[in-house]
N, C-alpha and C. Protein backbone atom coordinates (compact mmCIF):
# COMPACT_ATOMS: atom_id res chain seq x y z
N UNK A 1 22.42 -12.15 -49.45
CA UNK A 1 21.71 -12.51 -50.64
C UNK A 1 22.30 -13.77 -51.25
N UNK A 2 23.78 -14.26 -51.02
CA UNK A 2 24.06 -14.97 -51.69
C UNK A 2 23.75 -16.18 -51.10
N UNK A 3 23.53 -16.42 -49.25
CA UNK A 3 23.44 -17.52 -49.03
C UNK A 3 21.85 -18.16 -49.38
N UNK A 4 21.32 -16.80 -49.53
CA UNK A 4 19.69 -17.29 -49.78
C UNK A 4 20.07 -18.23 -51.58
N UNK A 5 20.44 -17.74 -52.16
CA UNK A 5 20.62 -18.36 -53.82
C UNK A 5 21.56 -19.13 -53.17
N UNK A 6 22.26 -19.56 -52.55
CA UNK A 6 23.01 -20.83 -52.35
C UNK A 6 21.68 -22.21 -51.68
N UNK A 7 21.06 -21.28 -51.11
CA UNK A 7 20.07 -22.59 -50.51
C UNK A 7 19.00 -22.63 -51.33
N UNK A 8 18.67 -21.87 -51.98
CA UNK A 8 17.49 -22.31 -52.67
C UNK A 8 17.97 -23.11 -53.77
N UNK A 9 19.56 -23.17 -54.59
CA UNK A 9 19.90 -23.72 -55.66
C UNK A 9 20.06 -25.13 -54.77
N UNK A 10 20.80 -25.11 -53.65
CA UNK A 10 20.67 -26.43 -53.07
C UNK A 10 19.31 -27.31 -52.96
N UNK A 11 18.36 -26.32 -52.10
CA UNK A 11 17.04 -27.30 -52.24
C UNK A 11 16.29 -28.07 -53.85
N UNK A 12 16.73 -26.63 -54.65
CA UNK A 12 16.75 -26.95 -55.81
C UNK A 12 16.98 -28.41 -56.96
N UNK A 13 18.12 -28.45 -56.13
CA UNK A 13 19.19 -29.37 -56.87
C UNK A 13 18.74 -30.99 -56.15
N UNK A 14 18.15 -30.82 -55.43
CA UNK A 14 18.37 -31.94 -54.27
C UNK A 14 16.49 -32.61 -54.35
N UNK A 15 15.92 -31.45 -54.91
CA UNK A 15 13.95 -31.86 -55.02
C UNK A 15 13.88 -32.65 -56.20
N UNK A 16 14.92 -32.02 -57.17
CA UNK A 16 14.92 -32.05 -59.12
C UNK A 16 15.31 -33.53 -59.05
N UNK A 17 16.13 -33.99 -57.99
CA UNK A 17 16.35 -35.90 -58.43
C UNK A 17 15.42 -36.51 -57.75
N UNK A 18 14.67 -35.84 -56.83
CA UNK A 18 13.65 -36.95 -56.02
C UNK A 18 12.86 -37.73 -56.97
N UNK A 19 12.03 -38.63 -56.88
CA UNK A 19 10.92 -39.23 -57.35
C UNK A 19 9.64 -38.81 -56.95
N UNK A 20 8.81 -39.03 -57.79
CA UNK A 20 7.76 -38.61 -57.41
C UNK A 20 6.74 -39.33 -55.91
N UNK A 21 7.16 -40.48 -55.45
CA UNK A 21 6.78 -41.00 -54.63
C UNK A 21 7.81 -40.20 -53.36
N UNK A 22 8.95 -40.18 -53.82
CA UNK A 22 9.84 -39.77 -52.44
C UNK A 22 9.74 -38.11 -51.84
N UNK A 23 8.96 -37.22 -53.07
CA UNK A 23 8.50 -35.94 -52.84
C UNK A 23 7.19 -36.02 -52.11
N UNK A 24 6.22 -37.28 -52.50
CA UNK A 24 5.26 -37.20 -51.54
C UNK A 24 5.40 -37.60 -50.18
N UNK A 25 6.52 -38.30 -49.84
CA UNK A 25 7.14 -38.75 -48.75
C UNK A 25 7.55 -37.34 -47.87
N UNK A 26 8.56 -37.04 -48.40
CA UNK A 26 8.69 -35.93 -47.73
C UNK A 26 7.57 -34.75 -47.69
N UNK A 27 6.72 -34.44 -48.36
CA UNK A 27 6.09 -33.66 -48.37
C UNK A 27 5.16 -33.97 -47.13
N UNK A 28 4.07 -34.91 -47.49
CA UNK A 28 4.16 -35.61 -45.80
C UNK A 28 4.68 -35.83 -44.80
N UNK A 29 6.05 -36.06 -44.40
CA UNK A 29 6.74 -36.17 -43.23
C UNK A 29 7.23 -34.93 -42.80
N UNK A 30 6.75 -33.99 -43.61
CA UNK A 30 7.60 -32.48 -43.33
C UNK A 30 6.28 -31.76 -42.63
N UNK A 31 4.95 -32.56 -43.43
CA UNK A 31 3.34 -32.03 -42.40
C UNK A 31 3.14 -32.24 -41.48
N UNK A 32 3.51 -33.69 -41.05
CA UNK A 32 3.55 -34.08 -39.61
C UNK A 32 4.01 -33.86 -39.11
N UNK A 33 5.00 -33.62 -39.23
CA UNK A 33 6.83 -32.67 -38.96
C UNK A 33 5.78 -31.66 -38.02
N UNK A 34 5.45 -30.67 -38.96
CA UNK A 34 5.11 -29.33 -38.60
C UNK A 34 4.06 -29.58 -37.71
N UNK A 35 3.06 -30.31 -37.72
CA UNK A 35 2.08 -30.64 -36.66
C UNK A 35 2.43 -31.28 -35.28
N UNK A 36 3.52 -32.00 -35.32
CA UNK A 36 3.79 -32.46 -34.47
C UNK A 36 4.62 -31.49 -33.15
N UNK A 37 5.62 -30.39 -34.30
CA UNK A 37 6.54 -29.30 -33.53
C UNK A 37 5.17 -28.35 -33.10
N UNK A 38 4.48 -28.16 -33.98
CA UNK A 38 3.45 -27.03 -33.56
C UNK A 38 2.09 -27.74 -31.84
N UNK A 39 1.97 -28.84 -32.02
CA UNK A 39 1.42 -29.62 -30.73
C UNK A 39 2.23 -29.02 -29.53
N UNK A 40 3.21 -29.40 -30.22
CA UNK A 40 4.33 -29.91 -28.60
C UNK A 40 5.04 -28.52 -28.11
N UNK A 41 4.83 -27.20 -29.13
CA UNK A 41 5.23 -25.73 -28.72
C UNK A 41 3.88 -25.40 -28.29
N UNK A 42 3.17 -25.70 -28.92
CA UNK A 42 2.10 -24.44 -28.54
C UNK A 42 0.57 -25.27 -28.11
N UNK A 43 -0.01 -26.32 -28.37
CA UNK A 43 -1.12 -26.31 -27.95
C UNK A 43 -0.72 -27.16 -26.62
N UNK A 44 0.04 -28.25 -26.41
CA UNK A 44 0.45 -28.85 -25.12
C UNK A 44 0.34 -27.97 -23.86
N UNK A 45 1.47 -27.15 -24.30
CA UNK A 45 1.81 -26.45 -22.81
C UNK A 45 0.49 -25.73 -22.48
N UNK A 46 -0.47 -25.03 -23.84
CA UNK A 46 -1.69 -24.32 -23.03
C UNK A 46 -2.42 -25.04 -22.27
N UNK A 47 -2.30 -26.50 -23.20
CA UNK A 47 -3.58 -27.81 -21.88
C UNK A 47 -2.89 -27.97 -20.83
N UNK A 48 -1.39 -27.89 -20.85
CA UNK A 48 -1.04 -28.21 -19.58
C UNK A 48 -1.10 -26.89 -18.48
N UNK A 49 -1.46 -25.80 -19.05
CA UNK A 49 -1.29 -24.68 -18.40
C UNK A 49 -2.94 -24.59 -17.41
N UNK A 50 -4.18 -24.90 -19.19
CA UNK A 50 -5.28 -24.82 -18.07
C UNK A 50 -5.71 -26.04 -17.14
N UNK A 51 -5.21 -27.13 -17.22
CA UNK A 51 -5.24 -28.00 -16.47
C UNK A 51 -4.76 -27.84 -14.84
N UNK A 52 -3.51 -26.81 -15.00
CA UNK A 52 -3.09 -26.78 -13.29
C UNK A 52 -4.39 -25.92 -13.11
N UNK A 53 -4.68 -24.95 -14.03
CA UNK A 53 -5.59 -23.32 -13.46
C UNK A 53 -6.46 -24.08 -12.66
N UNK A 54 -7.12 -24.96 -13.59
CA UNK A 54 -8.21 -25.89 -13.24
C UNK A 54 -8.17 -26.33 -12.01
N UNK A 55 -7.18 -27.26 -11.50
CA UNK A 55 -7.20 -27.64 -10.53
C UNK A 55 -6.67 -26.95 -9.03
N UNK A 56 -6.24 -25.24 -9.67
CA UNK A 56 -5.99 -24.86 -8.04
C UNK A 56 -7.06 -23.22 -8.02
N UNK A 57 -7.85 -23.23 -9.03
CA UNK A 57 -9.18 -22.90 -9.08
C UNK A 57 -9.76 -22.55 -7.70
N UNK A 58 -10.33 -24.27 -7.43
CA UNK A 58 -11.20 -24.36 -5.82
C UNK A 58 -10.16 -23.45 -5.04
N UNK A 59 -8.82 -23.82 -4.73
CA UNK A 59 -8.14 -23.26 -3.65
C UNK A 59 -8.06 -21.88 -3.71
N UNK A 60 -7.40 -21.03 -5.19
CA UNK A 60 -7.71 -19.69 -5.20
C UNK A 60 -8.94 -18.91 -4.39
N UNK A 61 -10.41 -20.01 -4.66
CA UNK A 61 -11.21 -19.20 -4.45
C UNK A 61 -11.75 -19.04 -2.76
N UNK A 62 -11.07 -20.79 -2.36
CA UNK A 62 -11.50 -20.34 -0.80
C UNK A 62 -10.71 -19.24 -0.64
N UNK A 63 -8.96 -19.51 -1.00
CA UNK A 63 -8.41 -17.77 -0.48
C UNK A 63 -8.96 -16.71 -0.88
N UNK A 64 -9.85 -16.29 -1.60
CA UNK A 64 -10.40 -15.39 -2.06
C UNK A 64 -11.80 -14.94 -1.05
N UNK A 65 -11.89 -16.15 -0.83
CA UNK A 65 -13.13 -15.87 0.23
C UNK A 65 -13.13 -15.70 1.60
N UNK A 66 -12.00 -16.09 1.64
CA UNK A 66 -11.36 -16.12 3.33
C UNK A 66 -10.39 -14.19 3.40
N UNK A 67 -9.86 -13.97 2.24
CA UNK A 67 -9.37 -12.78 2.90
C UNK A 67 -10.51 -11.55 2.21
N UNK A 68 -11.41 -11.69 1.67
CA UNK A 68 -12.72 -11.20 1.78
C UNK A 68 -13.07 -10.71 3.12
N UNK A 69 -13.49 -12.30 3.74
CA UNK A 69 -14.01 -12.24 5.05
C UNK A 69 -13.05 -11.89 6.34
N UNK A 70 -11.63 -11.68 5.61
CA UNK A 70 -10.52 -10.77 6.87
C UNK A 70 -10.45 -9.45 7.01
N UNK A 71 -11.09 -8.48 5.03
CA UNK A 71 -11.02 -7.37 5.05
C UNK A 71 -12.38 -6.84 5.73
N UNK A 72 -13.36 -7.51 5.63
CA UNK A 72 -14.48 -7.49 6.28
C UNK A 72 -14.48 -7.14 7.68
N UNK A 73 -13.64 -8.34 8.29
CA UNK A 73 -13.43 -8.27 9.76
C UNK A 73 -12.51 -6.59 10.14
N UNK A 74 -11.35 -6.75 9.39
CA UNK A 74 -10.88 -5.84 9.63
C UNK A 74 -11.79 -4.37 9.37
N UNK A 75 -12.30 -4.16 8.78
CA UNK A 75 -13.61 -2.96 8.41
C UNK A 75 -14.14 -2.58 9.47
N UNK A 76 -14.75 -3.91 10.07
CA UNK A 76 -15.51 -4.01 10.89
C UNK A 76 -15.00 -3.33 12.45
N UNK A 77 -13.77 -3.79 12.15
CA UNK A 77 -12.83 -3.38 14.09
C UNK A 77 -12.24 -2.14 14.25
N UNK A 78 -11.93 -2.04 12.47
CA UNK A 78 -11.38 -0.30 12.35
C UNK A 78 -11.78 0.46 13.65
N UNK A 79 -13.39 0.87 13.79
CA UNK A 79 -13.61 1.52 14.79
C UNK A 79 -12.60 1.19 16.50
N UNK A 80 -12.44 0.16 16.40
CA UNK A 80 -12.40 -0.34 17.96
C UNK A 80 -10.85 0.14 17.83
N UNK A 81 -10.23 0.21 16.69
CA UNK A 81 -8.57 -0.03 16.93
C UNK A 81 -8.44 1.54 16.88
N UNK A 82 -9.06 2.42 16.48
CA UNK A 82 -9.02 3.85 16.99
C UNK A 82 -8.34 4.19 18.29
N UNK A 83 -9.22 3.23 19.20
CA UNK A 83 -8.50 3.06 20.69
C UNK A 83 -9.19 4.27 21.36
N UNK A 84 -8.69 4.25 22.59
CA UNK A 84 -8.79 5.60 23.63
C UNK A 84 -8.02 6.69 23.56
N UNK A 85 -8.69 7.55 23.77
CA UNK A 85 -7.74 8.77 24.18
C UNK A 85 -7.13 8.53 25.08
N UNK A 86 -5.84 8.85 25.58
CA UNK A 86 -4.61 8.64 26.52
C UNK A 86 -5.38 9.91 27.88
N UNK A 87 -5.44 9.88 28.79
CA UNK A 87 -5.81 10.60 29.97
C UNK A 87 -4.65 10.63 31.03
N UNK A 88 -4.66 11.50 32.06
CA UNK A 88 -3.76 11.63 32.97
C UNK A 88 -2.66 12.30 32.36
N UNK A 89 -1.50 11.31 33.46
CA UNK A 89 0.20 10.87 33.18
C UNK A 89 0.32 10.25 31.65
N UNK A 90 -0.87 9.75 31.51
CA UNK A 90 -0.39 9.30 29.99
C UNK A 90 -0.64 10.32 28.98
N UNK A 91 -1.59 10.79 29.14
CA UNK A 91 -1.87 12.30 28.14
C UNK A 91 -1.01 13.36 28.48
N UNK A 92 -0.29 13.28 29.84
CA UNK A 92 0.77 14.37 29.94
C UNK A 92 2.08 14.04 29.12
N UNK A 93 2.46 12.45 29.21
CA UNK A 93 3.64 11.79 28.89
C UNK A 93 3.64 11.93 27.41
N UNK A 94 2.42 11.95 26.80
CA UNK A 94 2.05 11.91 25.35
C UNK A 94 2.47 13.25 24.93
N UNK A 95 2.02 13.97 25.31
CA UNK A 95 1.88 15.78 24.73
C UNK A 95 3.52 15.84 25.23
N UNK A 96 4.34 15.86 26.73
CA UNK A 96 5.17 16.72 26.66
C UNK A 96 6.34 15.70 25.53
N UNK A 97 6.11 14.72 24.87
CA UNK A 97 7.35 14.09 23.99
C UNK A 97 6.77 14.73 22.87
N UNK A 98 5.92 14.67 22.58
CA UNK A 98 5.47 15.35 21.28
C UNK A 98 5.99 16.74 21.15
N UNK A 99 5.66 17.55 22.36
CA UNK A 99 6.24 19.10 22.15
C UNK A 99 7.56 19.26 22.11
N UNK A 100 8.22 18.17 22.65
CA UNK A 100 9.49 17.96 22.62
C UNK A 100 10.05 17.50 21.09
N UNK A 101 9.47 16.97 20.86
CA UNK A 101 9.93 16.24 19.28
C UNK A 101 9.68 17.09 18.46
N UNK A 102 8.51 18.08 18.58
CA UNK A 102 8.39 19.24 17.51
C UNK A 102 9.18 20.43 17.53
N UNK A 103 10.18 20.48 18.69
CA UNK A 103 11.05 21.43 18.84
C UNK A 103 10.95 22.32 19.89
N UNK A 104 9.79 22.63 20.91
CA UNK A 104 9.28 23.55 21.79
C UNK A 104 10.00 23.42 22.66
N UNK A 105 11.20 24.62 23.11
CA UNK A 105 11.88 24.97 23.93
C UNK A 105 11.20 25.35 25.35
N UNK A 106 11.88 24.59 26.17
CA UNK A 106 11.10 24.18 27.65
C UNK A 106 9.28 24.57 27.84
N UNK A 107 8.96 23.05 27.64
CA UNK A 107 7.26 23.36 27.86
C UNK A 107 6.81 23.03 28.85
N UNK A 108 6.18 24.02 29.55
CA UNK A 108 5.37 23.24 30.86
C UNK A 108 4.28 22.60 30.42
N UNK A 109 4.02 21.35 31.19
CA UNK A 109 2.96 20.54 30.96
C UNK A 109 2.27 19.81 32.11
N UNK A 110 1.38 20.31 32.71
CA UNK A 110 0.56 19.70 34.09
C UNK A 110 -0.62 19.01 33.55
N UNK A 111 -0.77 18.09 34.44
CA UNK A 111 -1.77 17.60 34.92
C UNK A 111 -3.02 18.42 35.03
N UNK A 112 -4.14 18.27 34.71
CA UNK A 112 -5.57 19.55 34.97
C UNK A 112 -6.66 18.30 35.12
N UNK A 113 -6.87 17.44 36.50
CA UNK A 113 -8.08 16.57 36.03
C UNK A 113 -7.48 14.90 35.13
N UNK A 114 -8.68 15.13 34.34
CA UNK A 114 -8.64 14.16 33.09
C UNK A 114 -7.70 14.82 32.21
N UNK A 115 -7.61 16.18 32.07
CA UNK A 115 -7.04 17.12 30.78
C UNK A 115 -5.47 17.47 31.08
N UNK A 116 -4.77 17.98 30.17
CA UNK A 116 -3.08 18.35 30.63
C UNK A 116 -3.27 20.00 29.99
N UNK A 117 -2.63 21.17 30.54
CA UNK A 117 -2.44 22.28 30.48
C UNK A 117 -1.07 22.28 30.34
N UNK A 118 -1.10 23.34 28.89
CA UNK A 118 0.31 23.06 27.95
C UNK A 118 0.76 24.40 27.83
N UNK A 119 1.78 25.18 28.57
CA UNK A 119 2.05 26.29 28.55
C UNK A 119 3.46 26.57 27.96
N UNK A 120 3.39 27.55 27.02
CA UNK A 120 5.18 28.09 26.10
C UNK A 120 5.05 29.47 25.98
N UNK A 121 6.42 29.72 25.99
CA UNK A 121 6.58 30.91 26.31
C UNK A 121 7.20 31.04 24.62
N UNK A 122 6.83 32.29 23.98
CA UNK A 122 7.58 32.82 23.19
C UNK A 122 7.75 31.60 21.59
N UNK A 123 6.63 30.77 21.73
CA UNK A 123 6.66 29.93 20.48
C UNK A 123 6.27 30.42 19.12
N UNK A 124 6.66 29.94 18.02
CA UNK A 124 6.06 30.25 16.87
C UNK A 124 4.64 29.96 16.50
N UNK A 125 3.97 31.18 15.89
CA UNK A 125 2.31 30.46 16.40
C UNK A 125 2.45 29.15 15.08
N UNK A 126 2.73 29.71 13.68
CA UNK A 126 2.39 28.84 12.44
C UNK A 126 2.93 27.08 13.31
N UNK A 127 3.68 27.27 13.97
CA UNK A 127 4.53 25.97 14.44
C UNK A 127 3.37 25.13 15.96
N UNK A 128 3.09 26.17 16.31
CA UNK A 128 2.15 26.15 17.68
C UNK A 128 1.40 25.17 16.92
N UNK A 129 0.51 26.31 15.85
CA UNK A 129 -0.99 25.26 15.00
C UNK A 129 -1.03 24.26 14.71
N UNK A 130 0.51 23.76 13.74
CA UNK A 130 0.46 22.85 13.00
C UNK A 130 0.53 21.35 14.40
N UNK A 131 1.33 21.80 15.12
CA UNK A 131 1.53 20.80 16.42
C UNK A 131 -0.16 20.66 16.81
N UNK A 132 -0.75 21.41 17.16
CA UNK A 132 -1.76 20.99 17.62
C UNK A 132 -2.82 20.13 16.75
N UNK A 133 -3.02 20.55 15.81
CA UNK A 133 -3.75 19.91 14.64
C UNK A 133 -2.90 18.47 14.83
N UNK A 134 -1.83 18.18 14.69
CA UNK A 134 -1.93 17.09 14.99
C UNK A 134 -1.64 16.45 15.82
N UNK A 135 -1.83 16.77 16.96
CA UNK A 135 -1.64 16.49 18.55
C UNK A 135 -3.09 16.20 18.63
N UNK A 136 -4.21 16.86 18.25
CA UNK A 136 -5.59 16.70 18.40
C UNK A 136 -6.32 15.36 17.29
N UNK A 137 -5.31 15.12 16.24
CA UNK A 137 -5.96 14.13 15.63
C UNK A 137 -5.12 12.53 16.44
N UNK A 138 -4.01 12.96 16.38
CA UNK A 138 -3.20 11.42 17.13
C UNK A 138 -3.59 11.21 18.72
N UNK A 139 -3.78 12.23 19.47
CA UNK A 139 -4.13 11.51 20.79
C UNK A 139 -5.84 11.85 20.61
N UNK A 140 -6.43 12.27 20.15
CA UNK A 140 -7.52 12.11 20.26
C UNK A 140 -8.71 13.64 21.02
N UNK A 141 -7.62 14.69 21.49
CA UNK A 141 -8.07 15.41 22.37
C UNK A 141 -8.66 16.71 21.43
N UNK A 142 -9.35 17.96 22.50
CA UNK A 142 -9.58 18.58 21.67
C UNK A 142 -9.36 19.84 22.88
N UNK A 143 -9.48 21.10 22.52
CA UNK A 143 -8.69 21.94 23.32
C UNK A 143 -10.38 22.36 23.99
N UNK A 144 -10.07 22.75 25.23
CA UNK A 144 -11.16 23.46 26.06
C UNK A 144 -10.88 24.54 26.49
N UNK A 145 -9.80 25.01 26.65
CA UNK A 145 -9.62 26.40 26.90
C UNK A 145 -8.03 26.84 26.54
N UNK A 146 -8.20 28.01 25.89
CA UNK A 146 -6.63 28.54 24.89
C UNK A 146 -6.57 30.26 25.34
N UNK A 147 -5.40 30.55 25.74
CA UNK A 147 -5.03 31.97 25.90
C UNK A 147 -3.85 31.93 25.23
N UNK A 148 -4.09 33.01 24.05
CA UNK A 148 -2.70 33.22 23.63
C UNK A 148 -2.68 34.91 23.43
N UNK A 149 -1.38 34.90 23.47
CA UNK A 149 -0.59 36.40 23.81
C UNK A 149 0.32 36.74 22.83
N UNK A 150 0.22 37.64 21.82
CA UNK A 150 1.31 37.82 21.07
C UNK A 150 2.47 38.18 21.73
N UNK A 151 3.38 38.25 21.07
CA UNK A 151 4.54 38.30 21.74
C UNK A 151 5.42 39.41 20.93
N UNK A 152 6.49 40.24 21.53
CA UNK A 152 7.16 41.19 20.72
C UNK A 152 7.76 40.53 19.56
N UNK A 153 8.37 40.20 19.16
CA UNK A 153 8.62 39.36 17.56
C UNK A 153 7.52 38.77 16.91
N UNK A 154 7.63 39.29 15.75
CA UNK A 154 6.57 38.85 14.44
C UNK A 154 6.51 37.59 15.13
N UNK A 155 4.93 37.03 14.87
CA UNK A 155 4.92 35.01 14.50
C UNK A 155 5.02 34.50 15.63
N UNK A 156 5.50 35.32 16.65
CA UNK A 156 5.48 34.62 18.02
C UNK A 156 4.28 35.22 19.05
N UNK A 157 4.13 33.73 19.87
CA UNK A 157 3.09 33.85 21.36
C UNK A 157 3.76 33.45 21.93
N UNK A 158 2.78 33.79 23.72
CA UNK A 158 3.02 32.94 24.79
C UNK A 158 1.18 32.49 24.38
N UNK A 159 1.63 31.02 24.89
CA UNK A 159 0.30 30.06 25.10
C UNK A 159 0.04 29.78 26.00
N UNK A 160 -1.23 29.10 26.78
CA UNK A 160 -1.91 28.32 27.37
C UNK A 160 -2.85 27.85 26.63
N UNK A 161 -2.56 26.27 26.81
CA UNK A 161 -4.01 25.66 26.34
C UNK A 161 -4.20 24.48 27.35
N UNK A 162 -5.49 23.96 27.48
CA UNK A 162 -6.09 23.19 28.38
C UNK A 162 -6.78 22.08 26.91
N UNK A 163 -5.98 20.80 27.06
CA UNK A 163 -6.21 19.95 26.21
C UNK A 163 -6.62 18.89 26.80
N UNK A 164 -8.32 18.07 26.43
CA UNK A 164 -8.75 17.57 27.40
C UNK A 164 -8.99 16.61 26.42
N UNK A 165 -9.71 15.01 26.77
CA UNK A 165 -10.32 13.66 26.07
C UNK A 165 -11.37 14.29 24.96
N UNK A 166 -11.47 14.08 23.72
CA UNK A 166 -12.62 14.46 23.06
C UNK A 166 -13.51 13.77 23.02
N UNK A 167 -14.68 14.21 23.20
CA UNK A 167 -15.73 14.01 23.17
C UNK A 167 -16.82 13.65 22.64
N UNK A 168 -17.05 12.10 22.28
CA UNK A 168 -17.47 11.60 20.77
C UNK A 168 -18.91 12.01 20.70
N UNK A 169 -19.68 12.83 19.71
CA UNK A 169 -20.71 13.31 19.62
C UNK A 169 -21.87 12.15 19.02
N UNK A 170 -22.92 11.64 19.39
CA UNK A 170 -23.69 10.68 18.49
C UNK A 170 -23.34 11.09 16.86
N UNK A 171 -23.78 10.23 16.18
CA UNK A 171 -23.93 10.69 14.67
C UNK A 171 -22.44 11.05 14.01
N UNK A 172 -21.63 11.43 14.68
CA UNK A 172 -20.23 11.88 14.15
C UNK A 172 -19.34 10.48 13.97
């Protein structure tokens, strides 16, 4: 509080000897003052701001139109990058790393044709399902023939399944 009454007695003290010409002086040079700080903070930099917008405008918009026309493309190929179903040695090579990676203690896995026949002894079924569901969405296959056998412990089978290329239906 006191430095505020120290400056106002100062401005005070210091307006009370001016002249009346030298108060309009300053009173003026303190407007331009303020117009000049207020230009050069605040309306400058916005012209200088929309001036770049302005000029990289055009370029934004070809990029805008060009990765338009990439998501487009890409839309468009989605289908193709689906790819093939894996067949043979490769649909065998596919399934027995997979059964392997999901944990299935020694799986037989043959060759049947185009299709691979996937036989376990004594697996967990909840564990069986979930593998297949997505064994059937990542390689693409769909099962053609399944024998399963409960097994003496809760939750467990023996399997056979015959997992063959699926079969793209019109309309689907």
């Amino acid at each position: 509080m006191k430095t505020t009454t120290a400056i106002t007695d100062a401005w005070s003290g210091f307006w009370a000897v001016r002249t009346a010409r030298e108060k309009m002086i300053i009173t003026w040079g303190g407007a331009v003052l303020g117009v000049v700080i207020a230009y050069s903070l605040l309306w400058a930099p916005a012209q200088q701001g929309r001036a770049e917008l302005r000029e990289q405008l055009p370029t934004m918009q070809r990029e805008l139109a060009q990765m338009t026309a990439e998501a487009d493309e890409a839309r468009a190929l989605a289908p193709a990058a689906q790819g093939v179903a894996p067949t043979g040695n490769a649909l065998k090579d596919a399934v027995a790393a997979s059964l392997a990676q999901a944990g299935f203690g020694d799986p037989q896995v043959q060759i049947a044709g185009e299709a691979v026949r996937v036989s376990l002894k004594n697996a967990s079924f909840a564990a069986w399902t979930t593998w297949l569901d997505a064994t059937r969405k990542q390689f693409k296959v769909q099962v053609s023939e399944l024998h399963a056998t409960a097994a003496k412990a809760d939750g467990q089978v023996d399997v056979t399944a015959t997992l063959q290329p699926a079969v793209v239906r019109p309309g689907r």
